[in-house]
Protein backbone atom coordinates (compact mmCIF):
# COMPACT_ATOMS: atom_id res chain seq x y z
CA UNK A 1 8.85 13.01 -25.26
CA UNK A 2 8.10 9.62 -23.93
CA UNK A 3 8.00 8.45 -20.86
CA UNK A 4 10.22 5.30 -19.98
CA UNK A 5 9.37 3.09 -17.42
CA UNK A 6 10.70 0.08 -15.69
CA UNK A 7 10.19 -2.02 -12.91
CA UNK A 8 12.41 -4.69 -11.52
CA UNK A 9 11.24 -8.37 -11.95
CA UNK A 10 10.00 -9.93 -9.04
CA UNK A 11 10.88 -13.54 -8.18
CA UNK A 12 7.62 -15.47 -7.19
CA UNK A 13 9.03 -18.68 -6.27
CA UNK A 14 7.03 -21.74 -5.84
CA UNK A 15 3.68 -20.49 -4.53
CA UNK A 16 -0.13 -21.16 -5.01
CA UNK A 17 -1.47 -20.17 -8.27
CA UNK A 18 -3.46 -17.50 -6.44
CA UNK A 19 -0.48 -16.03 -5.09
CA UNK A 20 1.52 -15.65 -8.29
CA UNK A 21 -2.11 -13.96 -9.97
CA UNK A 22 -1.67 -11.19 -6.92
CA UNK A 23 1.78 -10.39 -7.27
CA UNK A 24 1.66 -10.09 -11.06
CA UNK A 25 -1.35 -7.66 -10.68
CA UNK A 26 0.57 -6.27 -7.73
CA UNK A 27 3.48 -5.71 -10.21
CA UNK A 28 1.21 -4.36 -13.32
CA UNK A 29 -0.31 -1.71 -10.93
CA UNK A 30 2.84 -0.31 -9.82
CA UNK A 31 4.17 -0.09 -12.97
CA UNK A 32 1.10 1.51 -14.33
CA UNK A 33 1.16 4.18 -11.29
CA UNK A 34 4.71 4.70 -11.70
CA UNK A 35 4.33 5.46 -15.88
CA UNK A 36 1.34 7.95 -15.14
CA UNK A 37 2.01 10.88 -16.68
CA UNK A 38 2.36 14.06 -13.89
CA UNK A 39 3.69 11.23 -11.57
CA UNK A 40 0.97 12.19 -8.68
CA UNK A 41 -2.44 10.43 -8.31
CA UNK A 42 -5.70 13.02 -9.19
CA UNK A 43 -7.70 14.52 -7.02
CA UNK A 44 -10.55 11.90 -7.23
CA UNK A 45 -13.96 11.46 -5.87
CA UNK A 46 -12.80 11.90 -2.39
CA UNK A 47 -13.91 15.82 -3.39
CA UNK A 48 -17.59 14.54 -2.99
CA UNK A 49 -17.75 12.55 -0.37
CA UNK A 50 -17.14 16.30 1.76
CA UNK A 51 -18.82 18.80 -0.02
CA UNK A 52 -20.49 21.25 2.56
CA UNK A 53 -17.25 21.40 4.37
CA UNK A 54 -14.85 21.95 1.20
CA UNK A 55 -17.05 24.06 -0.85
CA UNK A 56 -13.82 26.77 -0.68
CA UNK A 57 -11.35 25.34 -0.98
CA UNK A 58 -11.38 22.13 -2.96
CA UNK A 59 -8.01 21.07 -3.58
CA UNK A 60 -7.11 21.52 0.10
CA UNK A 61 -9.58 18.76 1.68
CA UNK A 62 -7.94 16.62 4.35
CA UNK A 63 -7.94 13.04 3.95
CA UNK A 64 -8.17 11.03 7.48
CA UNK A 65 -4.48 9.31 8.43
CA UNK A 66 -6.81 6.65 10.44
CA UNK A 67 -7.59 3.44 8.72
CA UNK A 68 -9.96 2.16 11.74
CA UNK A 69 -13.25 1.58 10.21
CA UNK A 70 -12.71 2.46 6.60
CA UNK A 71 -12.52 -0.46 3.86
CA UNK A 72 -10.88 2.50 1.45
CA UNK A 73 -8.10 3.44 3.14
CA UNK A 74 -6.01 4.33 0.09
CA UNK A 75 -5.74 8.21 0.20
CA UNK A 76 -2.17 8.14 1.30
CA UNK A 77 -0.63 10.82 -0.76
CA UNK A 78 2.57 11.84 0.38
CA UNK A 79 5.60 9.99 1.86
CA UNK A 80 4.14 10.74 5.44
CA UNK A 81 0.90 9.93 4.79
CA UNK A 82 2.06 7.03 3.57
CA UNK A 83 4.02 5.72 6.04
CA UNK A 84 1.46 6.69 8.80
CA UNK A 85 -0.79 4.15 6.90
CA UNK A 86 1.45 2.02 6.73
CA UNK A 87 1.95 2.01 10.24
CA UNK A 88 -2.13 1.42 11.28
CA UNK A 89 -2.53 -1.57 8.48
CA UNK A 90 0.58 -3.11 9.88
CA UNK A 91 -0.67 -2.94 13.18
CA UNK A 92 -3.81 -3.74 11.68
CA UNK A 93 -2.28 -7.19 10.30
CA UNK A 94 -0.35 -7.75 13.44
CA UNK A 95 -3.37 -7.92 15.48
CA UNK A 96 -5.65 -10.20 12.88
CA UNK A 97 -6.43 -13.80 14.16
CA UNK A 98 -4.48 -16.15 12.44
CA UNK A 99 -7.44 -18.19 11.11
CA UNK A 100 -9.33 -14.48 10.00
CA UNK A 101 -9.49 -14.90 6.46
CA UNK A 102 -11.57 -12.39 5.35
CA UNK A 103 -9.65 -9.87 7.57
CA UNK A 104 -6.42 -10.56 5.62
CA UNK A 105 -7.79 -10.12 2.75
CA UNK A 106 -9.15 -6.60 3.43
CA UNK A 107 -6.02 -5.34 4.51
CA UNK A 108 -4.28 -6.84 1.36
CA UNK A 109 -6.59 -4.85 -1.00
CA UNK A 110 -6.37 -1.74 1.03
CA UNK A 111 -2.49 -2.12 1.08
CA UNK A 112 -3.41 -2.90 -3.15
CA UNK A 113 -4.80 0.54 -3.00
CA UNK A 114 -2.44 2.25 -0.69
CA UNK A 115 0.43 0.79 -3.12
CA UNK A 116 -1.54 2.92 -6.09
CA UNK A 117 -1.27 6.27 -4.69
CA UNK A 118 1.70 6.39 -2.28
CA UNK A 119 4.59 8.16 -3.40
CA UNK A 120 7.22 5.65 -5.02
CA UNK A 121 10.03 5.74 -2.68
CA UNK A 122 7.91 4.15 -0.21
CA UNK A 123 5.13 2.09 -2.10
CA UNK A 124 7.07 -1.10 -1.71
CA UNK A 125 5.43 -1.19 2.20
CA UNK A 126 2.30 -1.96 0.64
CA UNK A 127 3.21 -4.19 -1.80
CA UNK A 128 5.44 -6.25 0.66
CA UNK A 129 2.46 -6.35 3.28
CA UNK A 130 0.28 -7.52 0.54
CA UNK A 131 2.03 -10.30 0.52
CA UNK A 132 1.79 -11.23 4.06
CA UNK A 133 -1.62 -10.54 4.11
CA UNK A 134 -2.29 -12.88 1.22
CA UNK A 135 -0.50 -15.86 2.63
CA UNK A 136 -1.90 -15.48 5.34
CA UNK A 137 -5.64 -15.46 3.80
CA UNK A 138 -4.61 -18.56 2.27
CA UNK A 139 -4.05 -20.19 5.90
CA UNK A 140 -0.46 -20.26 5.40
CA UNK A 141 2.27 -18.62 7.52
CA UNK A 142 4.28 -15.72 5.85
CA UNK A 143 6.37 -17.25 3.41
CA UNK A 144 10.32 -16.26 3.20
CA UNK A 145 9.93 -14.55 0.06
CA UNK A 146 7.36 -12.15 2.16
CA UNK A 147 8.94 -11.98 5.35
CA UNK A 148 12.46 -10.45 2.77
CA UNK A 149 10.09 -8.13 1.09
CA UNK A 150 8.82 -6.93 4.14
CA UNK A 151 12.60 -6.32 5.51
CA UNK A 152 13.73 -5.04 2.22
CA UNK A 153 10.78 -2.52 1.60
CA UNK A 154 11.24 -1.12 5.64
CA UNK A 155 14.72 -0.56 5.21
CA UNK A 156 14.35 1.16 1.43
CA UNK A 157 11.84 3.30 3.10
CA UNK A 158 12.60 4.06 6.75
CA UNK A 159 14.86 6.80 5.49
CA UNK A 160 12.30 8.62 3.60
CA UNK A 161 9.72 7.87 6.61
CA UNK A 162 12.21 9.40 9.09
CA UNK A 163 12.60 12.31 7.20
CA UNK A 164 8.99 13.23 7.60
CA UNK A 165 9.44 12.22 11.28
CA UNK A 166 7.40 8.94 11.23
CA UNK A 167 9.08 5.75 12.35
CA UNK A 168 7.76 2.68 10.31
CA UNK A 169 6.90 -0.03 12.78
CA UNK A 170 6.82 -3.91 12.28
């Protein structure tokens, strides 16, 4: 009664140091999230954070689709929740100043976290922006290696997106 888990090697290339650090904790998480037994994140402490207007019904509280404002924007937990986050950090990235450091490397821990709870058919978005974000934190421009995980990650998941009648954007 084991649970099996694999996850495909990534090729890294020849980047910074800092770059190959991400990606390998990048890697590690999603294999972790994808080996947890149940195979769907817990309710967590999100429970608190509205408790006059959940008191009822606690395992039915809404979590925000908008990412404007909020450094934890990880509460994506289904496919279309998901890709709707997707979606506003993309748009988020888009729209960063090339020389914004710090802003690309908030939206490459929020897509960290956003890769930890979304659904696995569609968690490769988050990891692939990651990787944007981080090169471009480091003042570089998107390396090729990011700019085909990007492509490869929309087209694995604009099927599953569709289906839930959001169209990924990039």
């Amino acid at each position: 009664m084991g649970v099996r888990c694999t996850c495909p090697p990534i090729d890294v290339g020849l980047g910074s140091m800092k770059r190959l650090l991400a990606m390998i904790a990048l890697t590690g998480a999603a294999c972790l999230t994808a080996c947890t037994p149940g195979g769907s994140p817990a309710p967590g402490p999100s429970d608190s954070t509205g408790a006059s207007d959940s008191a009822e019904t606690p395992g039915s509280t809404e979590t925000p689709g908008s990412t404007e404002g909020t450094p934890s924007s990880a509460g994506a937990s289904g496919v279309k929740d998901s890709c709707e986050l997707f979606n506003s950090l993309y748009a988020e990235y888009a729209a960063t100043a090339k020389e914004d450091a710090d802003a690309f490397d908030d939206i490459y821990l929020r897509s960290d976290e956003a890769q930890a709870t979304a659904p696995e058919e569609v968690s490769g978005l988050f990891s692939a922006l990651g990787m944007l974000a981080l090169d471009r934190s480091l003042g570089e421009a998107p390396s090729q290696e990011s700019k085909d995980a990007i492509q490869d990650a929309f087209l694995a998941s604009s099927g599953p997106c569709t289906a839930e009648g959001v169209t990924l954007k990039i």
